[in-house]
Protein backbone atom coordinates (compact mmCIF):
# COMPACT_ATOMS: atom_id res chain seq x y z
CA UNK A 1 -10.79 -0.52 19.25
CA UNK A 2 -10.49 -0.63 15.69
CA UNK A 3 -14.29 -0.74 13.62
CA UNK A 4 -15.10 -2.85 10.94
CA UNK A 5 -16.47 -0.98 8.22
CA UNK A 6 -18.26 -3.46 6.30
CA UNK A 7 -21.37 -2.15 4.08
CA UNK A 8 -20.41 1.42 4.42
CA UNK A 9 -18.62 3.59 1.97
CA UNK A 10 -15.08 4.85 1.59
CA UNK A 11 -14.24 8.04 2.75
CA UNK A 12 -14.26 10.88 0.38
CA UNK A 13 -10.50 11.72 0.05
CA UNK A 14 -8.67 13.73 -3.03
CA UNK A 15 -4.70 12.73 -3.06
CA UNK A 16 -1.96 14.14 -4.21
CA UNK A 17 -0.26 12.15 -6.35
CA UNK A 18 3.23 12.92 -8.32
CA UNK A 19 3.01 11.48 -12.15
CA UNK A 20 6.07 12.36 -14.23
CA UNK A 21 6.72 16.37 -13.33
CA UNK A 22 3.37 17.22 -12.62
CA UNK A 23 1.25 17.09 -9.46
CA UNK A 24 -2.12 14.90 -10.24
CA UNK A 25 -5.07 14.87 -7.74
CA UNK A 26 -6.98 11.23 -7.63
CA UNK A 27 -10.08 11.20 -5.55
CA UNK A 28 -11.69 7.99 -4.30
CA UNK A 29 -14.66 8.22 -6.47
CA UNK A 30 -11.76 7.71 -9.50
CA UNK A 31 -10.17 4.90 -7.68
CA UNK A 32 -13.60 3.00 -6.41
CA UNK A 33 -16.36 4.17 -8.97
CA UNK A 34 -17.89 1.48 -11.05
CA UNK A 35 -15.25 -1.05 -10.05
CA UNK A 36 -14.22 -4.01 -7.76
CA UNK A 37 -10.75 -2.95 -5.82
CA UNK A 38 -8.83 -4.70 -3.23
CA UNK A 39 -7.18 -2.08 -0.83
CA UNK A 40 -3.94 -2.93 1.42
CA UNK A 41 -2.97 -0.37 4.36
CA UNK A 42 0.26 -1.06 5.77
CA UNK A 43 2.34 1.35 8.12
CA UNK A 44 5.39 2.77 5.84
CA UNK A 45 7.37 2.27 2.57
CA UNK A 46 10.28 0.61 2.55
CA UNK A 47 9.52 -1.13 6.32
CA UNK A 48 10.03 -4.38 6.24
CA UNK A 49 7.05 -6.99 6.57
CA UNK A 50 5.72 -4.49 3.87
CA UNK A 51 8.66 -5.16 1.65
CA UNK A 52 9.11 -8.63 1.81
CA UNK A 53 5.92 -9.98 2.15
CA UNK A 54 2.84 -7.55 1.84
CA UNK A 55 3.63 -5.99 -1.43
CA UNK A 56 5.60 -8.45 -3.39
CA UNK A 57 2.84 -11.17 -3.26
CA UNK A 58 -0.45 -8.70 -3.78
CA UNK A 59 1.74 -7.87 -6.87
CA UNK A 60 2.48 -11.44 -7.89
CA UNK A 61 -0.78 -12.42 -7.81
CA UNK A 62 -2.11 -10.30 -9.71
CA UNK A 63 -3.09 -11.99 -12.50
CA UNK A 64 -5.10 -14.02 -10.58
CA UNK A 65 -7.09 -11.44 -9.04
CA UNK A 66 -8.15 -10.25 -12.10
CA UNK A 67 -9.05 -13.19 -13.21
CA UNK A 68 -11.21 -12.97 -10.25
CA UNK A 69 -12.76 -9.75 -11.52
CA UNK A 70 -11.15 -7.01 -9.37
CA UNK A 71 -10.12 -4.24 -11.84
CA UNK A 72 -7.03 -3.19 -8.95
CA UNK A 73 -5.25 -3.35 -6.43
CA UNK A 74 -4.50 -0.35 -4.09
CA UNK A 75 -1.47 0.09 -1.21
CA UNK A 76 -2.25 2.69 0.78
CA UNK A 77 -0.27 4.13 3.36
CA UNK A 78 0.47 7.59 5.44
CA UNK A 79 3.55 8.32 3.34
CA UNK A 80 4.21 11.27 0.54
CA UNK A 81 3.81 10.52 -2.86
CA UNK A 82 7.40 10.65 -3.52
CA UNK A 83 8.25 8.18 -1.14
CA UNK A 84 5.59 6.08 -2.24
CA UNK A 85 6.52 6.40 -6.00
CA UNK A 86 10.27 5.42 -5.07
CA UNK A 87 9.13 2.05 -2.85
CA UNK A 88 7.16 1.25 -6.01
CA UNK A 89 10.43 1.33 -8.66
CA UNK A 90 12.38 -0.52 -6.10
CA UNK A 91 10.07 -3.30 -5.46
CA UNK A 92 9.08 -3.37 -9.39
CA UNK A 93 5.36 -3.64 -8.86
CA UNK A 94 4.06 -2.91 -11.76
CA UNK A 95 0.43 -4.34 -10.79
CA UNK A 96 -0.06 -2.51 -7.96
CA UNK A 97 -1.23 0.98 -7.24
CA UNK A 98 0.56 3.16 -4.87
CA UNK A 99 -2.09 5.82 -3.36
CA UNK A 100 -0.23 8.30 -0.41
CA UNK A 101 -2.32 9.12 1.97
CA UNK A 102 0.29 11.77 3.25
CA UNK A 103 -2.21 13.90 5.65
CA UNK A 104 -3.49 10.66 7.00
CA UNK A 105 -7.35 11.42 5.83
CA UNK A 106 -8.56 8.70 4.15
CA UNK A 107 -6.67 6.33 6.92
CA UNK A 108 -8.24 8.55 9.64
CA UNK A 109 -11.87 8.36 8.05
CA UNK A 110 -11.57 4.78 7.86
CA UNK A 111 -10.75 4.83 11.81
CA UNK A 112 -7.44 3.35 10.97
CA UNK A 113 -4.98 5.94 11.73
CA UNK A 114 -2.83 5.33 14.92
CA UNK A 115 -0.16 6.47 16.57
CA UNK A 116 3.32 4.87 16.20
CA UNK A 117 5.66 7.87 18.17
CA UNK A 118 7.44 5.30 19.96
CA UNK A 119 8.84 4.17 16.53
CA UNK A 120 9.33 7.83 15.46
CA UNK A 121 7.11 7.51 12.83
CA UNK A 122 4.33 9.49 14.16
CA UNK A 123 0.90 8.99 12.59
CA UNK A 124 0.33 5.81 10.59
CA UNK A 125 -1.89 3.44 9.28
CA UNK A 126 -2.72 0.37 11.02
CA UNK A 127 -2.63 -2.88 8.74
CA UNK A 128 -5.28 -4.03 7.18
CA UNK A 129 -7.07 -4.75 4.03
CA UNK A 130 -10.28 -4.63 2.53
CA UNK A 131 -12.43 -5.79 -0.76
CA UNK A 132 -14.25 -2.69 -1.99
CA UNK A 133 -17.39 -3.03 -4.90
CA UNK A 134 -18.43 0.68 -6.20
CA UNK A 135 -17.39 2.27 -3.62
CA UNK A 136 -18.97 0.52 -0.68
CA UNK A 137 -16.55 -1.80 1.81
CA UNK A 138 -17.63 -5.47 1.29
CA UNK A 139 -14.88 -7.01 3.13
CA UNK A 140 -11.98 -5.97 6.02
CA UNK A 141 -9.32 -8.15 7.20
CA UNK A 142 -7.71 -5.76 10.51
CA UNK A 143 -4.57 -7.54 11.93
CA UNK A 144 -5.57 -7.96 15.92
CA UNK A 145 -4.65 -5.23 17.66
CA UNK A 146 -1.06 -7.02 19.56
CA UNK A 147 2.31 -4.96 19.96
CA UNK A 148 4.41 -4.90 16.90
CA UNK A 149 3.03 -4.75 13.83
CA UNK A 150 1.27 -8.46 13.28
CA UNK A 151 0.82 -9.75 9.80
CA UNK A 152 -1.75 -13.06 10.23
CA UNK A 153 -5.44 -11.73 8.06
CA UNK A 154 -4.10 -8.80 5.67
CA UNK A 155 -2.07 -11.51 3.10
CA UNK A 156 -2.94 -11.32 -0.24
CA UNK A 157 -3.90 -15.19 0.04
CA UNK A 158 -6.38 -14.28 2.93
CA UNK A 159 -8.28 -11.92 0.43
CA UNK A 160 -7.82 -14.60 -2.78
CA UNK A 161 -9.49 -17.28 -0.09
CA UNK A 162 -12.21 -15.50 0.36
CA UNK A 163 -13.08 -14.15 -2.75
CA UNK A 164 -12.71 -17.84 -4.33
CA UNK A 165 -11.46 -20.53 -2.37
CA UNK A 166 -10.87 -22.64 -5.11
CA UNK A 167 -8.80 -20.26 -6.96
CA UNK A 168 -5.50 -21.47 -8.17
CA UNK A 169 -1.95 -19.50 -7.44
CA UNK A 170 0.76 -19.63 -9.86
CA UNK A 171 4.13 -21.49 -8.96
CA UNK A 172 6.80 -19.70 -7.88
CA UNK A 173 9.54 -18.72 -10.45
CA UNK A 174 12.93 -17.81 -10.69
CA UNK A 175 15.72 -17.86 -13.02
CA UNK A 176 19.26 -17.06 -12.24
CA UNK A 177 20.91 -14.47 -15.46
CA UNK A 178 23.33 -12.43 -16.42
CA UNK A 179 23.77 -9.54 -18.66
CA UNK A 180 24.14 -9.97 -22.26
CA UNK A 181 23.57 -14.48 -22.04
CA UNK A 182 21.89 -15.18 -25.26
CA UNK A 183 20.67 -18.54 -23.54
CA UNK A 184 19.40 -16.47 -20.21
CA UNK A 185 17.42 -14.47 -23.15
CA UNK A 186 16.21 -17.66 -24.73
CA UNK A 187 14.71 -18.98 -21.13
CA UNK A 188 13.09 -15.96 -20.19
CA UNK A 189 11.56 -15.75 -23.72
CA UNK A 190 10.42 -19.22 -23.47
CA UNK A 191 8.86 -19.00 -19.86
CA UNK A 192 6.94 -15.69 -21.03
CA UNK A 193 5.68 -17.49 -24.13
CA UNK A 194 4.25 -20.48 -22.11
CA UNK A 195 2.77 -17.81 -19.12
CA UNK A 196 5.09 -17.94 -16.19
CA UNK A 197 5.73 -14.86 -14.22
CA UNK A 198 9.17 -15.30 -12.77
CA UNK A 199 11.48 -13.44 -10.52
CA UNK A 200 14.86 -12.53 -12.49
CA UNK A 201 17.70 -12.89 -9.82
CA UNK A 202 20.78 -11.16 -12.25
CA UNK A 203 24.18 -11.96 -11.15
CA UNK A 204 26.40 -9.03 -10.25
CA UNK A 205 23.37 -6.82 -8.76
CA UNK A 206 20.93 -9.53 -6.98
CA UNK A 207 23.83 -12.21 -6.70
CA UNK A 208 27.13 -13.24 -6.85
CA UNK A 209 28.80 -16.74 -8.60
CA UNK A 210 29.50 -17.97 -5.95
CA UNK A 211 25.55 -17.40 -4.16
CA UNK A 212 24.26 -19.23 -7.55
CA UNK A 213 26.64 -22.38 -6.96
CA UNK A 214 25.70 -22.43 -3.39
CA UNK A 215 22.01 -22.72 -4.12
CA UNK A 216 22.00 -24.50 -7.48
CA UNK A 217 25.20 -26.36 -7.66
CA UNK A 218 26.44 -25.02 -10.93
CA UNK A 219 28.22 -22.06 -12.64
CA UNK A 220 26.55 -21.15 -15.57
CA UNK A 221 23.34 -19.58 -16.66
CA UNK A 222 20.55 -19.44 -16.79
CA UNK A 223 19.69 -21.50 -13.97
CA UNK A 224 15.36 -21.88 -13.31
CA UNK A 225 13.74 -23.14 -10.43
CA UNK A 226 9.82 -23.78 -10.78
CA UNK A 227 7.65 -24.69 -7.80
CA UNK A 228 10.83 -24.98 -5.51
CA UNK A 229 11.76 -27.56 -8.58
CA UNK A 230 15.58 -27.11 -10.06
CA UNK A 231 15.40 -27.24 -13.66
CA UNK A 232 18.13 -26.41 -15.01
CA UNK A 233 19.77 -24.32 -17.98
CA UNK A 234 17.98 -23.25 -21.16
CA UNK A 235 17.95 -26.72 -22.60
CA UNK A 236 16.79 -28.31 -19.82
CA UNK A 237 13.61 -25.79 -19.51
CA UNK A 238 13.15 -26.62 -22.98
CA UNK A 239 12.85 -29.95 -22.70
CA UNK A 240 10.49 -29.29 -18.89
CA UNK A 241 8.13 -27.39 -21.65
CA UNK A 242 7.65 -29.25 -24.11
CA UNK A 243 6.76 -32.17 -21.76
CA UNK A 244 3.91 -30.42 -21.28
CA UNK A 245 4.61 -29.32 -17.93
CA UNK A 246 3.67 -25.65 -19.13
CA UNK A 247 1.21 -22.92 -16.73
């Protein structure tokens, strides 16, 4: 059975981190000391419930965490820091922090390590996440223990719900580009200048013509979608902004 840990204290772990060339140890009391951290377990880089869902929206929302007053967000999980440092450049997180637990200890000291041979990935971390304040565990969310690997409590929106309920989530934003488009630079400009994060989807590595016209019904770009919304091209998003329909 899997223990909540609620009130007590992290486990004392140092980790061995890779920054640049050199080897860097980070202990917990330089991750949790003196601040408010939200910490996400999940069972390997580069699997994919962690790719597609876990990560990307922890790292999305962001901004909105901090506005809630947590100074960062951790993923932790039983891989090396190499691996770790890769999944983090190809998922271009840039607000999250990537700790490898690669001996397992802090997972194990948190009574979260399990074993996951039949997959042939040995020892891993179960999923789970948890609000931390100084140090000391305020809050766990521990997917049920069911076969697989169940996603349901561990969401980033599960943690923004209850540290404010009332907290508002950015919409959802994408543009459609393409190298070199002086009008794909002007929209991106313009949705950074009016606070939008969006996702860039750049035609000839993320998409072809032809995935863009099946999607948005036309050939050129940009192309921006807000809130599920089809704007349109540059001009168009101009004109969406400066109806006052900025963030």
């Amino acid at each position: 059975m899997l223990e909540n840990r609620e009130g007590q204290r992290v486990p004392n772990v140092t980790f061995k981190t890779r920054q640049g060339d050199e080897w860097v140890d980070i202990t917990t009391d330089e991750l949790f000391s003196g601040k408010t951290v939200i910490v996400f377990s999940l069972p390997g880089a580069f699997t994919p419930t962690c790719s597609s869902t876990h990560l990307p929206r922890y790292n999305e929302l962001a901004g909105v965490f901090k506005k809630e007053g947590v100074d960062d967000i951790i993923c932790m999980s039983v891989n090396d820091t190499f691996v770790m440092n890769a999944w983090k450049a190809d998922q271009e997180s840039e607000n999250i922090t990537v700790i490898p637990d690669g001996n397992g200890e802090f997972t194990e000291g948190m009574g979260m390590l399990v074993d996951k041979s039949d997959l042939g990935f040995g020892k891993r971390s179960w999923r789970y996440s948890m609000l931390v304040k100084d140090g000391v565990i305020d809050k766990m969310f521990i997917e049920p223990q069911k076969p697989g690997d169940p996603f349901e409590v561990s969401d980033a929106d599960t943690m923004l719900n209850y540290i404010n309920p009332q907290a508002s989530t950015p919409e959802s934003v994408a543009i459609f580009t393409k190298p070199g488009c002086p009008f794909c630079a002007k929209a991106k400009k313009m949705l950074a200048d009016h606070g939008y994060q969006f996702e860039e989807i750049v035609l000839g590595k993320d998409a072809t013509i032809a995935g863009m016209r099946a999607v948005t019904g036309a050939e050129t770009v940009p192309q921006v979608y807000i809130g599920g919304q089809h704007i349109g091209g540059s001009e168009a998003l101009e004109s969406y902004l400066s109806e006052g329909q900025a963030a």
